[in-house]
Protein backbone atom coordinates (compact mmCIF):
# COMPACT_ATOMS: atom_id res chain seq x y z
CA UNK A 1 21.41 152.69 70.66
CA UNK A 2 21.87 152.10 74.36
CA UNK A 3 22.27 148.33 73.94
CA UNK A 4 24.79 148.62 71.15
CA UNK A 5 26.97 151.36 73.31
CA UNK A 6 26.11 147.95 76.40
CA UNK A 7 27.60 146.12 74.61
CA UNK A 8 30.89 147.96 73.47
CA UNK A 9 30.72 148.79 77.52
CA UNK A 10 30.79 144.99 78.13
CA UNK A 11 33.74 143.82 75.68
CA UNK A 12 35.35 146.57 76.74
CA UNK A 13 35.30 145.76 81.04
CA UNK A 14 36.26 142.21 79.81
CA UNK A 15 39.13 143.05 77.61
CA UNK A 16 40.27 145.60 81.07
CA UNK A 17 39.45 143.06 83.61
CA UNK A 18 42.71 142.97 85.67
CA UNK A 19 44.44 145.59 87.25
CA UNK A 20 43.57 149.52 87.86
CA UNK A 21 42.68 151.44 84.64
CA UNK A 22 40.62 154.05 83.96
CA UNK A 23 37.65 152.41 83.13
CA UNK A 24 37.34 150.48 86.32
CA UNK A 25 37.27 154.99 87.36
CA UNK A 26 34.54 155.41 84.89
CA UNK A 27 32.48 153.01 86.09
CA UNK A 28 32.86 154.78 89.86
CA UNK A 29 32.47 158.08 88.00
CA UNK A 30 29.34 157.08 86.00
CA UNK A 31 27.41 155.67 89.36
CA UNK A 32 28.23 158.89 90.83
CA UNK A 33 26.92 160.59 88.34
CA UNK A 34 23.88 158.83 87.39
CA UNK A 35 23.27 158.65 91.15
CA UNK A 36 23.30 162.42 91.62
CA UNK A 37 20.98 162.95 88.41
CA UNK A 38 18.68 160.44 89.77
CA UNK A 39 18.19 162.10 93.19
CA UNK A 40 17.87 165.38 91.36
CA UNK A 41 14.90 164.42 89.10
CA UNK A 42 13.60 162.69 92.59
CA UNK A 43 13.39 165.72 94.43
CA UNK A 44 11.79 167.24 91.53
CA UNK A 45 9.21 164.94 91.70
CA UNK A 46 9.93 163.07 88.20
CA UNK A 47 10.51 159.56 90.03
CA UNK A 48 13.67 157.49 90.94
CA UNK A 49 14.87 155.74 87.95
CA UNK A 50 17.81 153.09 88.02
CA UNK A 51 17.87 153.30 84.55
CA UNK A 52 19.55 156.72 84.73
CA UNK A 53 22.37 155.06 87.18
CA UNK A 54 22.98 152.50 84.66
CA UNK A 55 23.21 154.73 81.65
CA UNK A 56 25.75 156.74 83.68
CA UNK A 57 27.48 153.98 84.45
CA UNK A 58 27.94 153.22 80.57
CA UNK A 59 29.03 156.69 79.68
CA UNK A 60 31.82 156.12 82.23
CA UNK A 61 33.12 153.32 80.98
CA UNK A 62 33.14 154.27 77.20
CA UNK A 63 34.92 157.59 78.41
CA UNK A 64 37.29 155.59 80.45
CA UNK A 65 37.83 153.81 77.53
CA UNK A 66 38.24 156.70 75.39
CA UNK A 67 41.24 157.70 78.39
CA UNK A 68 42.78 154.34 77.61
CA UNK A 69 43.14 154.14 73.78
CA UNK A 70 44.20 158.06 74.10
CA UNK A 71 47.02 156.56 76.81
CA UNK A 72 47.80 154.06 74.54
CA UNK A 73 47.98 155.99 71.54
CA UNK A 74 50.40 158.67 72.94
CA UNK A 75 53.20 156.16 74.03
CA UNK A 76 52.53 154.61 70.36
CA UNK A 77 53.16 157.94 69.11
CA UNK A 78 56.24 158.51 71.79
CA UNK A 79 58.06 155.88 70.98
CA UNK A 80 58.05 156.53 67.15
């Protein structure tokens, strides 16, 4: 499951590779976050895991992703 959602993550950073969009935030977003969760399970003794940072890192890019088909979406919808 995670490699299929890597991979949709992938396509989706090199179809949104110029410019500011919100899943160049997601990725930003998604190291936070992973980050945070990591440090967390550290202090309770469960171990440092990068895997969590990179799995956050995915989530925020599908979600930013999500945010830009929405965007896109409503100004199809506007326009009509």
């Amino acid at each position: 499951m995670w490699t299929f959602l890597l991979i949709i993550a992938t396509i989706s950073l090199i179809i949104y590779w110029r410019g500011p969009n919100a899943i160049w935030g997601g990725i930003l977003l998604g190291a936070i976050g992973g980050l945070l969760i990591a440090v967390v399970l550290l202090l309770m003794n469960k171990g440092f895991h990068l895997l969590i940072i990179g799995r956050g890192i995915v989530i925020g890019i599908l979600l930013g992703l999500v945010v830009e088909i929405v965007g896109k979406l409503s100004k199809l919808i506007k326009k009509n």
